[in-house]
C-alpha atoms as a PDB file:
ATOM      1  CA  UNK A   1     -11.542 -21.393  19.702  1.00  0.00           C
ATOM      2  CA  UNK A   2     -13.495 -18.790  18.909  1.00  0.00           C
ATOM      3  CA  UNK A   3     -17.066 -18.803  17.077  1.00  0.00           C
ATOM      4  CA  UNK A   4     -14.984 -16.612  14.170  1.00  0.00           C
ATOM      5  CA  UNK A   5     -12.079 -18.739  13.550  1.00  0.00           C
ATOM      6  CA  UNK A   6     -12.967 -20.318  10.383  1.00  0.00           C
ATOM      7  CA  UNK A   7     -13.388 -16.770   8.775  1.00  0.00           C
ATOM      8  CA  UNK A   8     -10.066 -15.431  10.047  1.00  0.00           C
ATOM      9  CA  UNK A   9      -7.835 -16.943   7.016  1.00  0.00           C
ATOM     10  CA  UNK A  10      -5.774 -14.467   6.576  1.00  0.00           C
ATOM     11  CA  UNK A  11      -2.786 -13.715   9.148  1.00  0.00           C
ATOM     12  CA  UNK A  12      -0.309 -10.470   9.155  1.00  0.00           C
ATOM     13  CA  UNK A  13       2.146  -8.613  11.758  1.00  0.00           C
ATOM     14  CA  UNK A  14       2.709  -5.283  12.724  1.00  0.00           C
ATOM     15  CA  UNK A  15       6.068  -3.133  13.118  1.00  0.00           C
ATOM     16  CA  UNK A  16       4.234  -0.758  15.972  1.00  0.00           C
ATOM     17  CA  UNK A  17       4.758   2.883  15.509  1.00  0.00           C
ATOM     18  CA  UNK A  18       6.823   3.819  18.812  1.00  0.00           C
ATOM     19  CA  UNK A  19       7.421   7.542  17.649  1.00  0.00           C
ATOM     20  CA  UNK A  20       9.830  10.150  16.866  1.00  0.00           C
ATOM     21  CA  UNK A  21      13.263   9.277  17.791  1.00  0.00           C
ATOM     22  CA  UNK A  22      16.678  10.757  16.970  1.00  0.00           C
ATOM     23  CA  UNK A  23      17.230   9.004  13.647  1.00  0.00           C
ATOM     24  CA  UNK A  24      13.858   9.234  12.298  1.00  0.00           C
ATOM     25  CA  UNK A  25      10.183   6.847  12.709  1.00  0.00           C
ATOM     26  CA  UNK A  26      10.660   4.473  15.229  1.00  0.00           C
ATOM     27  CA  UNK A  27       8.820   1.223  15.385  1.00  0.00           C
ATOM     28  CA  UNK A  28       8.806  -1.824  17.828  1.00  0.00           C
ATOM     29  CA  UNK A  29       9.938  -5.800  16.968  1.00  0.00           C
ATOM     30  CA  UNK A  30       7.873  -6.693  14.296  1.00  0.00           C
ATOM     31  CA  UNK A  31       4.333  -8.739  16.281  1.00  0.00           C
ATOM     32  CA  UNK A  32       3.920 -12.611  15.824  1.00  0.00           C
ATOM     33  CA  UNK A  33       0.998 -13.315  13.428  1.00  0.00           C
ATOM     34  CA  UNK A  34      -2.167 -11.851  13.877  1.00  0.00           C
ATOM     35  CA  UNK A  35      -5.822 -13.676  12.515  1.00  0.00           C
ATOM     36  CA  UNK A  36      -7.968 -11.373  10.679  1.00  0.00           C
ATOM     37  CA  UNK A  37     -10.576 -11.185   7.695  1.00  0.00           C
ATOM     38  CA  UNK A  38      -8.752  -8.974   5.033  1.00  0.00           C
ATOM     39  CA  UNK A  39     -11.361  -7.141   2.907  1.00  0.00           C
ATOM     40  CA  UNK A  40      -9.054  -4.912  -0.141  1.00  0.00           C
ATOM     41  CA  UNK A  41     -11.931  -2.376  -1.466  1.00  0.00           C
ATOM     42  CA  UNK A  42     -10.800   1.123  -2.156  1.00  0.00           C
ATOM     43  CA  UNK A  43     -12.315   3.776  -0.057  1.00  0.00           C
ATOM     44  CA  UNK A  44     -12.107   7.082   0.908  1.00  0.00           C
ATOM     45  CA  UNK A  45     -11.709   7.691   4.871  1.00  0.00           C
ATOM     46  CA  UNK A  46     -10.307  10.204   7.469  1.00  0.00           C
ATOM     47  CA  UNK A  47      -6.787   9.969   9.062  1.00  0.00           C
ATOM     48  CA  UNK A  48      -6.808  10.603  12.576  1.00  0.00           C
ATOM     49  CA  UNK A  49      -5.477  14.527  11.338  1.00  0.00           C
ATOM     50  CA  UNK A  50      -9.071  14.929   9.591  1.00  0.00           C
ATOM     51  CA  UNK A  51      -7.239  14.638   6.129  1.00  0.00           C
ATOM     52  CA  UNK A  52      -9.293  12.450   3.748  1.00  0.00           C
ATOM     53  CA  UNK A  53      -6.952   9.774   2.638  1.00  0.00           C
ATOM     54  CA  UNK A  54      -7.298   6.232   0.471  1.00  0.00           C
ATOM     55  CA  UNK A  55      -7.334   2.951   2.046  1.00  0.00           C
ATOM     56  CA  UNK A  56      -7.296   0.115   0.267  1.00  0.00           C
ATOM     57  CA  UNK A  57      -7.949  -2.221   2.669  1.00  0.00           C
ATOM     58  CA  UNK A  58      -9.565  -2.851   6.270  1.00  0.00           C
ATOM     59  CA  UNK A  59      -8.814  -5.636   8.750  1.00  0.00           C
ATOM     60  CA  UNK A  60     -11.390  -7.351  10.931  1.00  0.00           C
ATOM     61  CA  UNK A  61      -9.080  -8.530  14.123  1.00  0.00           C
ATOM     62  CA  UNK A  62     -11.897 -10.787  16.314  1.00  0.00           C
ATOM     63  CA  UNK A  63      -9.180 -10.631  19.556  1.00  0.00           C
ATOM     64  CA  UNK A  64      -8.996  -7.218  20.863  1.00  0.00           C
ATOM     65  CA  UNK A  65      -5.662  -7.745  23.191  1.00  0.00           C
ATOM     66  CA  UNK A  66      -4.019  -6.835  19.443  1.00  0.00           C
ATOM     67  CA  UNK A  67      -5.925  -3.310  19.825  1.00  0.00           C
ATOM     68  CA  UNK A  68      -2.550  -1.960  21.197  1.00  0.00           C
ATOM     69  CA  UNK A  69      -0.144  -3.066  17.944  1.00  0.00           C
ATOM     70  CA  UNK A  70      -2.426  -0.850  15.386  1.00  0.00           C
ATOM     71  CA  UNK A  71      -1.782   2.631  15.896  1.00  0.00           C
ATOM     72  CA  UNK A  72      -2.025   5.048  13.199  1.00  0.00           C
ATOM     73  CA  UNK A  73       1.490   4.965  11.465  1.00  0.00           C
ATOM     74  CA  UNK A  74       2.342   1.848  12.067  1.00  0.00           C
ATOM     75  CA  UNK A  75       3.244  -1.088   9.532  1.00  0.00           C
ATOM     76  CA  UNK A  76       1.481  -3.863   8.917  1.00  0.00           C
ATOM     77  CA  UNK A  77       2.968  -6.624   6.828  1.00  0.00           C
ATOM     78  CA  UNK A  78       0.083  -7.696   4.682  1.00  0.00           C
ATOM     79  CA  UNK A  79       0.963 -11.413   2.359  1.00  0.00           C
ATOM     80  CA  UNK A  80       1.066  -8.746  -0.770  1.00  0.00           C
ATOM     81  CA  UNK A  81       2.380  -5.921   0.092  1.00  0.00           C
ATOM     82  CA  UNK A  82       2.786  -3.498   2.739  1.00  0.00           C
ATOM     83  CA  UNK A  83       0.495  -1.227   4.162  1.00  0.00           C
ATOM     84  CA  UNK A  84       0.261   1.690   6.786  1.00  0.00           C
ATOM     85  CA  UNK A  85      -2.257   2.067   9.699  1.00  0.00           C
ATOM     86  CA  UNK A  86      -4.807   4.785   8.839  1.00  0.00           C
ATOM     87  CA  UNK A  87      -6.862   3.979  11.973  1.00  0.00           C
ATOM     88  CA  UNK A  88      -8.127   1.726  14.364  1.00  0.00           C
ATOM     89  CA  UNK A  89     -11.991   1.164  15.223  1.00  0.00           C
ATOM     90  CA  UNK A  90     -12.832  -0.595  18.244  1.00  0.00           C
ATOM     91  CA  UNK A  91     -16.296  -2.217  17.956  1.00  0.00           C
ATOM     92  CA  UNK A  92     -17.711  -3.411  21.465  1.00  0.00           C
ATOM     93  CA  UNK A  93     -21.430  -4.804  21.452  1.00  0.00           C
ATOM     94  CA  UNK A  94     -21.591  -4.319  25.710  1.00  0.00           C
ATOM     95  CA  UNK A  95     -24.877  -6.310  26.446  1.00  0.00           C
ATOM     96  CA  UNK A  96     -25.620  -7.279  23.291  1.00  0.00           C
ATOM     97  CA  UNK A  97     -23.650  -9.892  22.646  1.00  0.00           C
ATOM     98  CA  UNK A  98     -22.598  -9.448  19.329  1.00  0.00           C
ATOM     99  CA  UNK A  99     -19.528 -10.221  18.021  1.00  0.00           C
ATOM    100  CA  UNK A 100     -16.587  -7.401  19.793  1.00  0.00           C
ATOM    101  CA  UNK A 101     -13.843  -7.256  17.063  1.00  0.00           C
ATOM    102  CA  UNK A 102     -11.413  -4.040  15.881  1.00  0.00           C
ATOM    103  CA  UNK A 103     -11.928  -2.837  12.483  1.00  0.00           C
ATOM    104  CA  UNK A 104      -8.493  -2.009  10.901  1.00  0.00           C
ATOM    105  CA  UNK A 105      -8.406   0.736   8.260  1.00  0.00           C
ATOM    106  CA  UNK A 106      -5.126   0.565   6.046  1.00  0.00           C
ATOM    107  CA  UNK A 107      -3.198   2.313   2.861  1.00  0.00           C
END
């Protein structure tokens, strides 16, 4: 158990954006639940293109093995809606020992 846990009351899953295929998007078997802190303020942010887009919420994610499930494009099933991946901060203290977590940036 982690030193996080208790703030992590929030859980979603991801369909992972695979690519291009023949018949359009592709995405992989929707993940099993993920624990994050869900924050839903409106902001303006770049996409990974340099366009300036609107998310309207970001994920805190305290177990980086997930890091791999949130590419940009992919879907993550929220409990209110649905939302797309804008992009996918990786925050690692080295040394420090802070707390390592991946920030989430959504539509």
């Amino acid at each position: 158990m982690s030193e996080f846990d208790e703030f992590l009351q929030h859980t979603v899953t991801v369909d992972t954006w695979t690519g291009e295929g023949m018949f359009g998007t592709e995405y992989a078997p929707t993940s099993g639940p993920v624990p994050c802190f869900k924050d839903d303020t409106r902001k303006l942010v770049r996409s990974a293109g340099g366009d300036q887009v609107v998310s309207e919420t970001t994920l805190w994610v305290f177990d980086k093995t997930h890091k791999p499930k949130f590419v940009p494009e992919s879907i993550v099933h929220l409990p209110d809606r649905d939302a797309t991946v804008i992009s996918c901060g990786d925050a690692d203290s080295g040394t420090l020992g802070l707390p390592d977590h991946l920030q989430i940036v959504l539509t």
